[in-house]
C-alpha atoms as a PDB file:
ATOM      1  CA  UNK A   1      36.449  53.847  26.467  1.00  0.00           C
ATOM      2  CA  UNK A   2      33.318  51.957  26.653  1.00  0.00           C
ATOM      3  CA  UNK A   3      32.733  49.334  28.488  1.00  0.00           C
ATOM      4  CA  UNK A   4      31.021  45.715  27.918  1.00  0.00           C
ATOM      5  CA  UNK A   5      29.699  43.129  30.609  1.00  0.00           C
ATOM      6  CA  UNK A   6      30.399  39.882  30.126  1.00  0.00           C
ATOM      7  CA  UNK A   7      30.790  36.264  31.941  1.00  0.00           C
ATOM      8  CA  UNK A   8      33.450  34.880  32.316  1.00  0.00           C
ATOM      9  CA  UNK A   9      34.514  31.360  33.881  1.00  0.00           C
ATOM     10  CA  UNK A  10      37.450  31.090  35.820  1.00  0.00           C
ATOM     11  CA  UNK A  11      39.497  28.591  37.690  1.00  0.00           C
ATOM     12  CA  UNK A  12      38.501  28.704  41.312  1.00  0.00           C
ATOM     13  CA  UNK A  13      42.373  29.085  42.551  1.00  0.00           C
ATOM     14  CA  UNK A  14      42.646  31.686  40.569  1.00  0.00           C
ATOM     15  CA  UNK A  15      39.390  33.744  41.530  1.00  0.00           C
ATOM     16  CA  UNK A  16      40.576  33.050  45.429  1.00  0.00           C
ATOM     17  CA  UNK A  17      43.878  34.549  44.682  1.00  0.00           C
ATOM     18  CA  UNK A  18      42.456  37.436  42.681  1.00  0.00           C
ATOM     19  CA  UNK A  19      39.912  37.945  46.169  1.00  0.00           C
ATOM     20  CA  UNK A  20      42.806  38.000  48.410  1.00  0.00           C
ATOM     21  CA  UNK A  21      44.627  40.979  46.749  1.00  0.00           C
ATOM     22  CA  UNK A  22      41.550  42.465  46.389  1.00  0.00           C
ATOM     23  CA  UNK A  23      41.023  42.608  50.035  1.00  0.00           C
ATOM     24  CA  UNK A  24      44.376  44.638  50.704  1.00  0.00           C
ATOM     25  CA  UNK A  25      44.871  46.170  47.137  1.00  0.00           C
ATOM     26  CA  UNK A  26      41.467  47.009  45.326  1.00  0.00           C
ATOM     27  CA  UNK A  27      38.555  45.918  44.265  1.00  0.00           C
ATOM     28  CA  UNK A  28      38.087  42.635  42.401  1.00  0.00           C
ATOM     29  CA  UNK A  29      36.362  43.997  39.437  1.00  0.00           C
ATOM     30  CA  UNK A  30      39.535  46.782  39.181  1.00  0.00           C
ATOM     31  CA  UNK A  31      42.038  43.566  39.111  1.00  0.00           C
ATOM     32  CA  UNK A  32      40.318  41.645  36.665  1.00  0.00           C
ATOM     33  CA  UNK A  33      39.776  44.504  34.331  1.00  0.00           C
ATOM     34  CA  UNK A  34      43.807  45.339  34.736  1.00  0.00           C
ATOM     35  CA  UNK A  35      44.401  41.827  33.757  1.00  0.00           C
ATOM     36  CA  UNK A  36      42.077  41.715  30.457  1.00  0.00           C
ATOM     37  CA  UNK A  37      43.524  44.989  29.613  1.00  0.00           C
ATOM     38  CA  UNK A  38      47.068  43.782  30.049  1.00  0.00           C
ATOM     39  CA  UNK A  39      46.231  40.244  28.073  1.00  0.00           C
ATOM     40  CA  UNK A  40      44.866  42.704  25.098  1.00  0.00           C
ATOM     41  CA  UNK A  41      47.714  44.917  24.820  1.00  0.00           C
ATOM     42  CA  UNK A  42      50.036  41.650  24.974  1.00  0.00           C
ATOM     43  CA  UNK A  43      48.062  40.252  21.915  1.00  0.00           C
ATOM     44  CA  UNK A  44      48.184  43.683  20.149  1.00  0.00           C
ATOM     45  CA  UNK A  45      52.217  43.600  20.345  1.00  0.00           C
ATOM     46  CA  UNK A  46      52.292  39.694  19.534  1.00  0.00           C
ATOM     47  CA  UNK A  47      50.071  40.837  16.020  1.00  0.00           C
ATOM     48  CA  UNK A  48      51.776  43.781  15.918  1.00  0.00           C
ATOM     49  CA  UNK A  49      55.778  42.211  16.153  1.00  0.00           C
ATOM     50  CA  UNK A  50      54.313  39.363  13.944  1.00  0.00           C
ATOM     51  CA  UNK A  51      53.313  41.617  10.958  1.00  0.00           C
ATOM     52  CA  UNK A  52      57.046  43.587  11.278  1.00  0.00           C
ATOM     53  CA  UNK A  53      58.681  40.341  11.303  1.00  0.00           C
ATOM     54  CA  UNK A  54      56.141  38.516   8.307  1.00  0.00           C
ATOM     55  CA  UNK A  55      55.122  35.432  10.879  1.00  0.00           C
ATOM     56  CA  UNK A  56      50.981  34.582  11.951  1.00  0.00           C
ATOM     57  CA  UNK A  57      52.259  34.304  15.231  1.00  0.00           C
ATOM     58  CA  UNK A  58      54.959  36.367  16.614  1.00  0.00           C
ATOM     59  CA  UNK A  59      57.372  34.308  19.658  1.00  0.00           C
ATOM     60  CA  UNK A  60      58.539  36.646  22.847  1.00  0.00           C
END
């Protein structure tokens, strides 16, 4: 897997709670790349479900 840097703006509440579980769980960068790579495979199933059921956008 290769890996690309790149900025991102946030919304400060939710960079403060992504610090906080940082400081007991992991690092922030760790967290953030999780959720990215969560938020890609969710699109990947929405495309995916969408072409099996004919629609642009599938509905969970």
């Amino acid at each position: 897997m290769t890996l690309q840097c790149v900025v991102v703006y946030v919304e400060a509440q939710d960079l403060a709670i992504i610090k906080e579980a940082a400081s007991s769980r992991a690092v922030e960068v760790e967290i953030i790349r999780e959720a990215i790579h969560l938020a890609a495979m969710r699109v990947r199933r929405r495309k995916t479900n969408g072409a099996l059921l004919g629609e642009q956008d599938a509905v969970e």
